[in-house]
Protein backbone atom coordinates (compact mmCIF):
# COMPACT_ATOMS: atom_id res chain seq x y z
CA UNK A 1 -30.58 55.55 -29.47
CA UNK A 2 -30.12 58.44 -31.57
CA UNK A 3 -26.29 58.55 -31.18
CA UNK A 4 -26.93 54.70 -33.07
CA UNK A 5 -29.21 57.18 -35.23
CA UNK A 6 -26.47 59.31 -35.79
CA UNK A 7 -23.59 56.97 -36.77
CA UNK A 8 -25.81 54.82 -38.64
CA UNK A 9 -27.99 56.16 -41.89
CA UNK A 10 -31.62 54.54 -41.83
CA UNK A 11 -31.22 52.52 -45.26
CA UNK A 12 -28.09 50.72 -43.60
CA UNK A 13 -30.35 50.24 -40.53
CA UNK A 14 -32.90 49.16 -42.45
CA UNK A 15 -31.06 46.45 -44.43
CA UNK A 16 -29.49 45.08 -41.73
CA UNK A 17 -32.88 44.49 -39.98
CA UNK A 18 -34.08 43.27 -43.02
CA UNK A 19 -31.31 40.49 -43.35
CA UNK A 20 -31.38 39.45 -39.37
CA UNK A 21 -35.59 39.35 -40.11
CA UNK A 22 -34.35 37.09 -43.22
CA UNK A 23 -31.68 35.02 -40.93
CA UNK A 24 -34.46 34.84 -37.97
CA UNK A 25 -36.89 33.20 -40.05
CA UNK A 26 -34.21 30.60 -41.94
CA UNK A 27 -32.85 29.60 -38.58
CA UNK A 28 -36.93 29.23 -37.35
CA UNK A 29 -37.75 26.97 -40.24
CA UNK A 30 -34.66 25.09 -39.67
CA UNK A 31 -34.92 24.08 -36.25
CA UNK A 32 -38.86 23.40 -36.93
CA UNK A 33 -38.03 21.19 -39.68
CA UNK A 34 -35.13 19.57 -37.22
CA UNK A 35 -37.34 19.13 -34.44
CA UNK A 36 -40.03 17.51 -36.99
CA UNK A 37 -37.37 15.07 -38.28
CA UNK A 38 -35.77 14.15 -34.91
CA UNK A 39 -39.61 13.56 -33.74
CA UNK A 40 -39.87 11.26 -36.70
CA UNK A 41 -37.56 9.19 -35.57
CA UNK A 42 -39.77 7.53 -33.04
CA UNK A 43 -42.05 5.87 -35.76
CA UNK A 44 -39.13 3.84 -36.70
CA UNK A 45 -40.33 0.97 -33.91
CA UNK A 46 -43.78 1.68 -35.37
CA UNK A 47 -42.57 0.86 -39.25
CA UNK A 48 -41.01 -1.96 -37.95
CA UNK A 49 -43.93 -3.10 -36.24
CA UNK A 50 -46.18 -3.12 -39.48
CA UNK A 51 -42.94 -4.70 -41.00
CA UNK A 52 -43.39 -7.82 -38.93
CA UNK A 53 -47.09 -8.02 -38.44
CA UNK A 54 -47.51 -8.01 -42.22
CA UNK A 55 -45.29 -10.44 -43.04
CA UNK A 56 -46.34 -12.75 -40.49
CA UNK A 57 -50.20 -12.48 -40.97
CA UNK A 58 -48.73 -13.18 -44.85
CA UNK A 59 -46.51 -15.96 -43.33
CA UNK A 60 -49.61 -17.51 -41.27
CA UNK A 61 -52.40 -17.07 -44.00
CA UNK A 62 -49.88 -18.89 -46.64
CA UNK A 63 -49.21 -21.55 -43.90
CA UNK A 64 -53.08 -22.27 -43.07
CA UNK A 65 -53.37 -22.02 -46.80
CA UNK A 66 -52.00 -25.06 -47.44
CA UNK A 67 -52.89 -26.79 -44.57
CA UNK A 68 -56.42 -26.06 -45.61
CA UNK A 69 -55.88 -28.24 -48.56
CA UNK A 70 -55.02 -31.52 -46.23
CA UNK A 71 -57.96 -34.00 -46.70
CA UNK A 72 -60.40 -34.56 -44.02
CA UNK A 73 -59.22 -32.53 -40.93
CA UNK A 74 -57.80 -29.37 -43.18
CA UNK A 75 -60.13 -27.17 -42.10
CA UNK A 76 -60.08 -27.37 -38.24
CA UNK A 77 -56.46 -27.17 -38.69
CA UNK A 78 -56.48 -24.01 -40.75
CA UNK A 79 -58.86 -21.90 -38.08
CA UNK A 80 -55.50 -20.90 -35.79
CA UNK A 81 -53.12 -19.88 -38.13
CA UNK A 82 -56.31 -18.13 -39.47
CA UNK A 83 -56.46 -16.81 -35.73
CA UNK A 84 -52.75 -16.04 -35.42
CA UNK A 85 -53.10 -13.88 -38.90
CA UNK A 86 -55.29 -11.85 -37.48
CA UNK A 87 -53.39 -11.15 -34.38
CA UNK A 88 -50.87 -10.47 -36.83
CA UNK A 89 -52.74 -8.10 -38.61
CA UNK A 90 -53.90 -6.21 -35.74
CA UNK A 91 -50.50 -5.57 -34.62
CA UNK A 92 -49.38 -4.59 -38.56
CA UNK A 93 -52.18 -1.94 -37.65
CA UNK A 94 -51.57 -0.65 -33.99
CA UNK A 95 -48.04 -0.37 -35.94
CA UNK A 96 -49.61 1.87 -38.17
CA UNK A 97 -51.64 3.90 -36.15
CA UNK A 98 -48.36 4.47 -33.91
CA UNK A 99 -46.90 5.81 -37.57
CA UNK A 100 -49.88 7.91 -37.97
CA UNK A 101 -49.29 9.64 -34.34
CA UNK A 102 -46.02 10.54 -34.41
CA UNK A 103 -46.33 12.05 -37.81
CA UNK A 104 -49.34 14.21 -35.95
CA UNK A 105 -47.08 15.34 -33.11
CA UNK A 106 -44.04 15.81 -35.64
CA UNK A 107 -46.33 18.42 -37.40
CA UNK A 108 -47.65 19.93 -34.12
CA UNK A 109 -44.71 20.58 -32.58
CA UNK A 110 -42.70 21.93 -35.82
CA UNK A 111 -46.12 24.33 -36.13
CA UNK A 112 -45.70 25.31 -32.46
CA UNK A 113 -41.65 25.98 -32.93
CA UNK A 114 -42.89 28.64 -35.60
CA UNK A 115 -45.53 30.38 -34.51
CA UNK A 116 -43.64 32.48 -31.87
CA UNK A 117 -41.13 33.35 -34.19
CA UNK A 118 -43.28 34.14 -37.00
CA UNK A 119 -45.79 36.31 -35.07
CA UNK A 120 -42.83 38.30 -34.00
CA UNK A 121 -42.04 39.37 -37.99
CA UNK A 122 -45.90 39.04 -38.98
CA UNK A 123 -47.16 41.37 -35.85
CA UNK A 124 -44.29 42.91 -34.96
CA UNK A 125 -41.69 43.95 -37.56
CA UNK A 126 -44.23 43.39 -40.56
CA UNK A 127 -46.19 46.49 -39.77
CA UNK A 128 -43.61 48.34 -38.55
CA UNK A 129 -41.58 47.63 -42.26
CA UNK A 130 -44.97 48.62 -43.99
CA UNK A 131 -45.77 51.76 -41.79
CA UNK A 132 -41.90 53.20 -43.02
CA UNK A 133 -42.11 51.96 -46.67
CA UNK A 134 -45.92 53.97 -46.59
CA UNK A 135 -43.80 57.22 -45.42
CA UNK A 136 -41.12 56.68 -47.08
CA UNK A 137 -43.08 56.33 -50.54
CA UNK A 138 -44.68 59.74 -49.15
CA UNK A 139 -42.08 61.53 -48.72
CA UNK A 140 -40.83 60.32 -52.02
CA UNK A 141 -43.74 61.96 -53.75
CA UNK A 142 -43.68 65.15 -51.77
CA UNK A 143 -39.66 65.86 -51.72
CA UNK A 144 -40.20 66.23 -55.85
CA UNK A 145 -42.65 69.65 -55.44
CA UNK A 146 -41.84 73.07 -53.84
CA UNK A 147 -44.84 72.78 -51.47
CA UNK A 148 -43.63 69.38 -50.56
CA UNK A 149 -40.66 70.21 -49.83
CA UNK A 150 -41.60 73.28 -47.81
CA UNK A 151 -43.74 70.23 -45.64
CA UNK A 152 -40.90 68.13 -45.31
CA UNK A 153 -39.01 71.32 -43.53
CA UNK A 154 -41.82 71.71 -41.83
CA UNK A 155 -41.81 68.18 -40.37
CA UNK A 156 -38.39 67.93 -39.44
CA UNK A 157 -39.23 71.35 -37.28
CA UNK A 158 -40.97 69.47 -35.21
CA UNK A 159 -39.63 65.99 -35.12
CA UNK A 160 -35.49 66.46 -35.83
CA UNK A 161 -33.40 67.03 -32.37
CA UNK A 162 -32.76 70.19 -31.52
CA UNK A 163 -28.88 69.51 -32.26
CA UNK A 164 -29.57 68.85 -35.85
CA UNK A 165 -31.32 71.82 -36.38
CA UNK A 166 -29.29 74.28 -35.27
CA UNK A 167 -26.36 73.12 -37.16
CA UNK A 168 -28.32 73.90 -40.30
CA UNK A 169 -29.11 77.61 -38.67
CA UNK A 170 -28.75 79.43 -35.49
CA UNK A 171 -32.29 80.60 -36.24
CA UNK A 172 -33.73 77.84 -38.45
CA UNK A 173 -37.32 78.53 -37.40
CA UNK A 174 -37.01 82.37 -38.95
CA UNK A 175 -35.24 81.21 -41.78
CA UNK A 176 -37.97 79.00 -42.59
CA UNK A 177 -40.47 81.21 -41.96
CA UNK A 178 -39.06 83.69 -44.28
CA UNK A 179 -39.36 80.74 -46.46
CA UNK A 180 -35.19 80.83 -47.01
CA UNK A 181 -34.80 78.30 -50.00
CA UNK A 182 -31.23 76.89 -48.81
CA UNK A 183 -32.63 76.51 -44.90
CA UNK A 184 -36.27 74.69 -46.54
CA UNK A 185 -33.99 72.57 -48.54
CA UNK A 186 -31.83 71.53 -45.98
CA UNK A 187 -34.54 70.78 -43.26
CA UNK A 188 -36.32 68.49 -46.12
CA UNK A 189 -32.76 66.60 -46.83
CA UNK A 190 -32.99 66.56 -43.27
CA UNK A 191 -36.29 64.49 -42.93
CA UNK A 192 -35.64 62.18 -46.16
CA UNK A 193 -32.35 61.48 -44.49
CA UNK A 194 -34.67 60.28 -41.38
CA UNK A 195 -36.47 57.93 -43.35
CA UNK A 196 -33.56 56.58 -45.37
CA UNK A 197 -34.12 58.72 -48.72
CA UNK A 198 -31.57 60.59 -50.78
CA UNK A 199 -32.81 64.80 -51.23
CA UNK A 200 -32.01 65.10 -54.44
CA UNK A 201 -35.11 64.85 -56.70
């Protein structure tokens, strides 16, 4: 990991992340929003239920309509096409309600497609991308005064490979101790490096 460290400065890292974070989250969206229209698809028979339910009940009332105007035995004549409307109606509404439920499990399951991969950015490289930008914008502020700088050596004594260090000075601990500007100001470039930040103030 540090040989990747090595080859690869941490803003290049960074925006790379940043972009397959981007790309992770189009492609998520995408396939929820596929998965939501190919679900969709199955209240086709249900829209085409309503279709023909409606039109009949129409079709029926119309018919007993008129027939309800025939003298004399009109109205015993109109009570089953008043029947068959509503049988017609009720099947206009299961068609409906079958509508109604696939758009429910359309939205489900595109919600359920996205929350794994957005709780991975949210809870997982969110904080992680807030944590650096906090010590980044630290060590931002502190590589711009003596004493912060001095810190910033300090910090890469502790944290930078050994390997690093001792290509800056054979003795890089004494140097800094005897508070050697050149060593101090290398060990801080050192650090900002670390975090993706240029030295210079």
């Amino acid at each position: 990991m540090r040989i990747y460290a090595d080859r690869f400065p941490t803003a290049v890292r960074q925006l790379v992340t940043d972009l397959l974070v981007v790309a992770w989250v189009y492609a998520a969206i995408r396939g929820a929003m596929w998965l939501h229209d190919l679900v969709q698809r199955l209240a086709v028979p249900g829209r085409k239920l309503e279709s023909a339910g409606g039109g009949l009940a129409d079709n029926l009332a119309d018919a007993g309509g008129k027939i309800g105007r025939v003298p004399l035995v009109g109205d015993e004549l109109t009570t089953p096409f008043e029947r068959a409307a509503e049988a017609a109606r009720a099947v206009a509404e299961a068609g409906r309600d079958q509508q109604e439920l696939v758009d429910q499990l359309a939205l489900a399951l595109a919600v359920a497609v996205l929350v794994f991969p957005l709780g991975l950015v949210l809870f997982g490289w969110l904080p992680l991308r807030l944590r650096w930008m906090r010590r980044a914008g630290a060590a931002a502020a502190l590589r711009s005064v003596p004493a912060g700088r001095d810190l910033l050596a300090l910090r890469a004594l502790a944290g930078q490979p050994l390997g690093r260090l001792t290509r800056i000075a054979p003795d890089v601990a004494e140097a800094w101790r005897r508070g050697d500007p050149a060593t101090v100001d290398a060990l801080a470039a050192l650090e900002l490096r670390e975090l993706g930040l240029r030295a210079d103030r």
